[in-house]
Protein backbone atom coordinates (compact mmCIF):
# COMPACT_ATOMS: atom_id res chain seq x y z
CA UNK A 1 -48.44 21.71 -37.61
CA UNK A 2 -49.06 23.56 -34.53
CA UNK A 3 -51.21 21.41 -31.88
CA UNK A 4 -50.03 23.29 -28.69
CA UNK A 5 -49.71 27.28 -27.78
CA UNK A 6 -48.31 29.28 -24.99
CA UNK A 7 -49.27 32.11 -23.91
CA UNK A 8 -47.42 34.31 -21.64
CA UNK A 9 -49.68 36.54 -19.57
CA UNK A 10 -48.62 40.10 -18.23
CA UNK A 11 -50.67 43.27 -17.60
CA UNK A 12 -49.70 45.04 -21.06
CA UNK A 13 -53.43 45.77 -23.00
CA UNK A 14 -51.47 43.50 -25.89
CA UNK A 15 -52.20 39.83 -23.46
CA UNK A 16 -55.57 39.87 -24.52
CA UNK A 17 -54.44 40.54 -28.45
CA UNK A 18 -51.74 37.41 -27.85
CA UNK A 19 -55.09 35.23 -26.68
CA UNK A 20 -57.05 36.02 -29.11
CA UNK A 21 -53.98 34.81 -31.75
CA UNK A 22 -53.68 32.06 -30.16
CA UNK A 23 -57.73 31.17 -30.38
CA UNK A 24 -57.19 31.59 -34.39
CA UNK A 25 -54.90 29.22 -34.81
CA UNK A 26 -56.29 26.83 -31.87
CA UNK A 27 -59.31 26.92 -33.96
CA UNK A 28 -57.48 26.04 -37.33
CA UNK A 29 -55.45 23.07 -36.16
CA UNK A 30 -57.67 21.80 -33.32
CA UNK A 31 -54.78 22.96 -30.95
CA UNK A 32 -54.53 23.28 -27.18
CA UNK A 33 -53.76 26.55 -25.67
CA UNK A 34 -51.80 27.05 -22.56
CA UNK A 35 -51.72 31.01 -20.43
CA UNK A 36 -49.25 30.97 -18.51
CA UNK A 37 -48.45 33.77 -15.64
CA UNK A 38 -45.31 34.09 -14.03
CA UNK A 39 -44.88 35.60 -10.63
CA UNK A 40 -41.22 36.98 -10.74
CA UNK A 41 -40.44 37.93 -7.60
CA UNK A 42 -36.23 38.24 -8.53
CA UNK A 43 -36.13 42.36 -8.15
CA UNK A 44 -38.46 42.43 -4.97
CA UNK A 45 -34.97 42.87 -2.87
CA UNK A 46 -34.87 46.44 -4.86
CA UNK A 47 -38.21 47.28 -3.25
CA UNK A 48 -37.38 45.64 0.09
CA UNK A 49 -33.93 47.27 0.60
CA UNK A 50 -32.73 49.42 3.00
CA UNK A 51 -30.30 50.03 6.09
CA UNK A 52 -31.23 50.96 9.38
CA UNK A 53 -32.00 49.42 12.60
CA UNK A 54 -35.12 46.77 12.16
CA UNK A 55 -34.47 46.70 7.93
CA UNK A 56 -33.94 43.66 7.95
CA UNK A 57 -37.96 42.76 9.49
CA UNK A 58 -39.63 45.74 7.60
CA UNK A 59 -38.19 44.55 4.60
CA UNK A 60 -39.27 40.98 4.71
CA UNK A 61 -42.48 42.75 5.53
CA UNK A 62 -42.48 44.88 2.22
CA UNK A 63 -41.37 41.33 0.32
CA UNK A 64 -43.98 39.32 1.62
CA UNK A 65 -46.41 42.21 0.64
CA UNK A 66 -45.30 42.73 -2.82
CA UNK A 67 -45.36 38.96 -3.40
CA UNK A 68 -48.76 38.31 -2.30
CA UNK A 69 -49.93 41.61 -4.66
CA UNK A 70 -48.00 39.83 -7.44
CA UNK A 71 -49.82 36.67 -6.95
CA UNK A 72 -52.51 37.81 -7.23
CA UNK A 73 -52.29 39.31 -10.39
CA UNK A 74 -51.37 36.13 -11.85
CA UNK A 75 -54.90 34.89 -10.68
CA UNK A 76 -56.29 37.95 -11.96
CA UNK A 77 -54.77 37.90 -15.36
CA UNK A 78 -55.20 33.64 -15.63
CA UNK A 79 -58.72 34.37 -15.03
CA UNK A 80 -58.91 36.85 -17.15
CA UNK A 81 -57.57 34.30 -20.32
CA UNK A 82 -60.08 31.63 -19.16
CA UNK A 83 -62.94 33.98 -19.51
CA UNK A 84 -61.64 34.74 -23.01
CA UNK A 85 -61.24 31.08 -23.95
CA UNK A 86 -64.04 29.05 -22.29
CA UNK A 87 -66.12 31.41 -24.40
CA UNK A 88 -64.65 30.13 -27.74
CA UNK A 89 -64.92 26.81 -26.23
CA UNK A 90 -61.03 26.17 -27.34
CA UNK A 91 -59.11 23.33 -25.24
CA UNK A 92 -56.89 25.48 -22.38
CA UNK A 93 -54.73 25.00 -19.43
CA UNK A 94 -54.36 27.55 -17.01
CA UNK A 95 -50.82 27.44 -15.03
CA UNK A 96 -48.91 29.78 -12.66
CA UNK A 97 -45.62 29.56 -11.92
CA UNK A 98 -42.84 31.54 -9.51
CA UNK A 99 -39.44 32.48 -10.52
CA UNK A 100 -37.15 33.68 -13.35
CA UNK A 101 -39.63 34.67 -15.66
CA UNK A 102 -37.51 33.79 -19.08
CA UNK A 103 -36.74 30.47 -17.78
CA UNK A 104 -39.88 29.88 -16.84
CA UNK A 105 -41.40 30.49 -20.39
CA UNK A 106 -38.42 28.89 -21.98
CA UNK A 107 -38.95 25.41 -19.73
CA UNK A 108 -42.28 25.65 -21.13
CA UNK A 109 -41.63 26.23 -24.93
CA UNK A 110 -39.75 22.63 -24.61
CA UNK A 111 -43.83 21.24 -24.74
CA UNK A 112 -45.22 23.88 -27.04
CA UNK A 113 -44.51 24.03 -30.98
CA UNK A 114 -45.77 28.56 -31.06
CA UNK A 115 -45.08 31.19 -28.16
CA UNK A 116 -46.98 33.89 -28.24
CA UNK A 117 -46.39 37.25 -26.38
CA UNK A 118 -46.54 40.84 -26.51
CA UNK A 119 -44.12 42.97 -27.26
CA UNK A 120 -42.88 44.28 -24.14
CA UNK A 121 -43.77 41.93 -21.73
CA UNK A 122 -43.76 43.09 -18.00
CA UNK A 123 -43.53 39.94 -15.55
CA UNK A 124 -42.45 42.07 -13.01
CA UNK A 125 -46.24 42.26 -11.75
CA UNK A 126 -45.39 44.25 -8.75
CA UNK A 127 -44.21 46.89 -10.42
CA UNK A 128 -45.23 47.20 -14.66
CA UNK A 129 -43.29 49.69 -15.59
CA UNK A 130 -39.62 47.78 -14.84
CA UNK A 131 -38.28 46.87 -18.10
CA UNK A 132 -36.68 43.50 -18.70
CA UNK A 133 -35.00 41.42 -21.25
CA UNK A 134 -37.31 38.96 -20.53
CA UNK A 135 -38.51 39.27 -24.61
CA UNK A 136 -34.78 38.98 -26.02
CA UNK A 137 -33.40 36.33 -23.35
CA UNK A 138 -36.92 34.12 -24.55
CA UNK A 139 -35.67 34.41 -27.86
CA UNK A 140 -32.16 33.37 -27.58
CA UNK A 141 -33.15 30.11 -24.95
CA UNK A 142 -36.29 29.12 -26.61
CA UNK A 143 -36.22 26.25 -28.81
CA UNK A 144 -39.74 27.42 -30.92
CA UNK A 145 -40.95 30.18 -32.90
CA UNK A 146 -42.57 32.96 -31.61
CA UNK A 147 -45.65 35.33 -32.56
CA UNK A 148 -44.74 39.02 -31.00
CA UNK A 149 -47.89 41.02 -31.29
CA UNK A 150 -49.09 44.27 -30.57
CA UNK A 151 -51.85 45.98 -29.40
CA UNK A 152 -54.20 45.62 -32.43
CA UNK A 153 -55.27 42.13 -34.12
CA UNK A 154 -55.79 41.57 -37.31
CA UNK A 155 -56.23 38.19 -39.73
CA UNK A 156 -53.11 37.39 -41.61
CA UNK A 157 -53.57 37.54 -45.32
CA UNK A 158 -49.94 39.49 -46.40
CA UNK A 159 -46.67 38.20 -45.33
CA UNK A 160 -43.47 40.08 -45.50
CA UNK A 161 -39.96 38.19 -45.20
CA UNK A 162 -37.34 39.61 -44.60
CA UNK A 163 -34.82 37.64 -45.79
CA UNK A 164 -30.81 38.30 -45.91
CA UNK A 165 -29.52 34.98 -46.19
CA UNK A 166 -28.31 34.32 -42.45
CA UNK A 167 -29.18 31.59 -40.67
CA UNK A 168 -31.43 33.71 -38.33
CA UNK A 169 -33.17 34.61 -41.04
CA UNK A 170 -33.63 30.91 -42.60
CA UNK A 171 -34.17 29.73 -39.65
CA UNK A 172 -37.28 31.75 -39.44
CA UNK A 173 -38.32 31.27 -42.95
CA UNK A 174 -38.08 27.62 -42.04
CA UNK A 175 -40.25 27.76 -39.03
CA UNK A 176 -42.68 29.42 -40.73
CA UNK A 177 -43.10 27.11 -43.14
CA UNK A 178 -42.79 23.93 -41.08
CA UNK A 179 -45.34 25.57 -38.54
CA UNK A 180 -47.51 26.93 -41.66
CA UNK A 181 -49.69 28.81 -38.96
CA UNK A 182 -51.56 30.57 -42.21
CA UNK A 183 -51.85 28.30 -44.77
CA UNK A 184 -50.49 28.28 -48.43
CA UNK A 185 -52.88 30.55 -49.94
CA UNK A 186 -51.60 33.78 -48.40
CA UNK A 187 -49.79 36.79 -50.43
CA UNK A 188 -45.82 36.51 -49.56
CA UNK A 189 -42.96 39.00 -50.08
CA UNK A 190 -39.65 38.53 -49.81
CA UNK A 191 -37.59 41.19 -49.18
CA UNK A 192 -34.03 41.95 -49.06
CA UNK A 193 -31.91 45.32 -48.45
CA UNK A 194 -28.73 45.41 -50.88
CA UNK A 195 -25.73 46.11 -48.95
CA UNK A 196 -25.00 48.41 -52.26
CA UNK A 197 -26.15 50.30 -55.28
CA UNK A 198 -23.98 48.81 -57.51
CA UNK A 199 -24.95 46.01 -60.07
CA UNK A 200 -23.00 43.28 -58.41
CA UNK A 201 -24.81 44.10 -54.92
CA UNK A 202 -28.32 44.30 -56.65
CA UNK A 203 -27.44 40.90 -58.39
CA UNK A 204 -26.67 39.18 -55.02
CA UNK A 205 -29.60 40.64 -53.16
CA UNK A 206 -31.32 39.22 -56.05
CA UNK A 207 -30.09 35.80 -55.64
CA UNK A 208 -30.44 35.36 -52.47
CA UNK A 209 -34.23 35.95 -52.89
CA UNK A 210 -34.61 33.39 -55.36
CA UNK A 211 -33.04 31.05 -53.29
CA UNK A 212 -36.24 32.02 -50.93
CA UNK A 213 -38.36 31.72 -52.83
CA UNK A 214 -37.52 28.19 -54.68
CA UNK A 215 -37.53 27.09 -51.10
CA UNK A 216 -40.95 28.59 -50.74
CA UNK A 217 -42.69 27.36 -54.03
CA UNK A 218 -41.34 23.93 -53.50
CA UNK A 219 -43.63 23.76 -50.65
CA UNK A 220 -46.35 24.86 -52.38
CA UNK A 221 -46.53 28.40 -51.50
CA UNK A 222 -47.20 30.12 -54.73
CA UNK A 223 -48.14 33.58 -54.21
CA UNK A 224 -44.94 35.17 -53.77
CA UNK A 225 -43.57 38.20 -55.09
CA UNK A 226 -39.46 39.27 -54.07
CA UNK A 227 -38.69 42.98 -53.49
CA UNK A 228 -34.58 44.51 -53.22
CA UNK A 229 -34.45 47.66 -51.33
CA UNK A 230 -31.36 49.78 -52.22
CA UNK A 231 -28.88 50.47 -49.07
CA UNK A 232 -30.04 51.77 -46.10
CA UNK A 233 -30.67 50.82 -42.34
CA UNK A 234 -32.48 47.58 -42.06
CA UNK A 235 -34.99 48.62 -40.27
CA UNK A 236 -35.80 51.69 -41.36
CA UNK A 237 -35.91 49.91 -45.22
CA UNK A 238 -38.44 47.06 -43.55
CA UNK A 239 -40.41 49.72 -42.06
CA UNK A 240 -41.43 51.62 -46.06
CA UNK A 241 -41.73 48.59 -47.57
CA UNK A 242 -44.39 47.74 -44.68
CA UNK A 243 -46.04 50.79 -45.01
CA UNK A 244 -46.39 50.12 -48.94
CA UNK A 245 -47.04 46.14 -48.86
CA UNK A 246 -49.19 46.55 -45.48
CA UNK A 247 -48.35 43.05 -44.54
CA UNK A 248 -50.41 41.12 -41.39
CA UNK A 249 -47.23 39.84 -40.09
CA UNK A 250 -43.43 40.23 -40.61
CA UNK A 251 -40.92 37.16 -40.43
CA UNK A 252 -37.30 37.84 -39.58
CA UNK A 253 -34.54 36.42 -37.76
CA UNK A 254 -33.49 37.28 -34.22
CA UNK A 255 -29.65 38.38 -34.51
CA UNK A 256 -27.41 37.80 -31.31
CA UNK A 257 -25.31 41.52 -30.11
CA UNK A 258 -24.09 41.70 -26.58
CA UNK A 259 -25.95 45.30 -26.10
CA UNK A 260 -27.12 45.59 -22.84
CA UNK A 261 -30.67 47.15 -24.22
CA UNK A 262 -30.75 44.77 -27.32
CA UNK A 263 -30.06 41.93 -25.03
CA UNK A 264 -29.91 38.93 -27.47
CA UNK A 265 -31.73 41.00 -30.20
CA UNK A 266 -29.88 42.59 -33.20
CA UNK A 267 -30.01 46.10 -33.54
CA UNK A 268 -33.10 45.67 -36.73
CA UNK A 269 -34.95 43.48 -34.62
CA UNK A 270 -34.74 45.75 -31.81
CA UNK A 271 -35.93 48.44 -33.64
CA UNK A 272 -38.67 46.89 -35.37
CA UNK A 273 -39.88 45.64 -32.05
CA UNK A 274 -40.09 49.04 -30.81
CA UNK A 275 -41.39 50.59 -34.10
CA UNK A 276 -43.73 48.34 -36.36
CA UNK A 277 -47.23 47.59 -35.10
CA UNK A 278 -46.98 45.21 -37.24
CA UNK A 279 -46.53 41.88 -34.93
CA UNK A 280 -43.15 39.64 -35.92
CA UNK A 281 -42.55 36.00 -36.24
CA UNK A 282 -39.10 34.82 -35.07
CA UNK A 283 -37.52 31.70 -35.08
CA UNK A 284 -34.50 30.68 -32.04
């Protein structure tokens, strides 16, 4: 049961999409929302740098500038969310807080049971377009789920799973049940992408799915339906079946590389995050 949500606010267009997730399910379990902005001030000695004769004042100068712009669009973007909330008359916090920004978020998840952010979060106010691995390292640290959205909302009636067998994956499937942000009466496929063609391969897939889907039924989830995809990349095999099943949401676990651009991501989570519009549930 969810009963409190966070929020992590950032100038993308998809912070409003995250808030208005988070008033749906608010709404459904008579949960408390939290928006939280983080002023991350960590790469403002990139901005401030700089040799010379008097660098050392002019750049505390440029600091202290870029950290007052980047407070204030904290305020500007934790007013925004209680606009957006007061009007559904939902039970909110508002909070701002300096520093790291994925320990920040994580520290927070510790007293929330759902995060829920956009895709490509930008905490670096001062300066949007700097790309993190604030997503990925949020992922890895957190201890719960979280809802990744995009720039579109929509209600979730369809539910794909993809489902492997790993313990990234079950723990996902597990969250999403335990959390059961949707209810029970909601259309789920599993799906799983054989690692062959052969017979044998098929067989396991199949098994696996099964497994799933006892799981599933036994907590009283009965409108499920299991789909094998022959080999093929992950992601590009998760990406046709969502264009065929048009699901509301995906669920799939967050696998751990070393990639410097995946971060803590595996390389199909990565790429659905980039790719699907479809937002993803993922489980730490």
């Amino acid at each position: 049961m969810i009963k409190r949500i966070l929020v992590a606010l950032d100038p993308d267009p998809d912070t409003p999409v995250a808030t208005r997730f988070a008033l749906r399910l608010a709404k459904r379990f008579d949960a408390g929302i939290t928006g939280m902005a983080v002023v991350d001030t960590t790469n403002f000695h990139i901005e401030a740098g700089g040799g010379g004769l008097g660098g050392g004042f002019y750049g505390h100068e440029i600091w202290t500038e870029l950290t007052e712009d980047t407070r204030k669009e904290a305020l500007r973007l934790l007013e925004n969310f209680k606009s957006m909330v007061e009007k559904e008359n939902v039970n909110h916090t508002a909070i701002k807080k300096e520093g790291v920004s994925y320990l920040r978020i994580i520290e927070e998840m510790k007293y929330h049971d759902l995060l829920i952010v956009g895709r490509d979060p930008h905490f670096y106010y001062g300066d949007p377009e700097v790309e993190t691995d604030t997503l990925a390292q949020v992922v890895k640290g957190g201890v719960a789920p979280t809802l990744i959205v995009t720039e579109e909302y929509n209600e979730v009636e369809k539910v794909l799973i993809a489902f492997d067998g790993s313990a990234p994956a079950a723990r996902s499937l597990q969250g999403f049940v335990q959390l059961l942000p949707y209810g029970k009466d909601i259309d789920i496929e599993l799906l799983n992408i054989s690692k062959g063609d052969s017979t044998d391969d098929i067989d396991q897939s199949a098994a696996v799915l099964n497994q799933a889907e006892t799981y599933l039924k036994s907590h009283n989830f009965n409108y499920v339906s299991k789909k094998v995809m022959g080999k093929g990349k992950p992601s590009d095999q998760i990406l046709e079946r969502g264009r065929e099943f048009e699901p509301n949401l995906i669920v799939l676990g967050a696998h751990s590389v070393s990639a410097v651009r995946r971060a803590t991501f595996g390389s199909t989570t990565h790429d659905l995050i980039k790719k699907t519009e479809t937002p993803l549930f993922l489980s730490p």
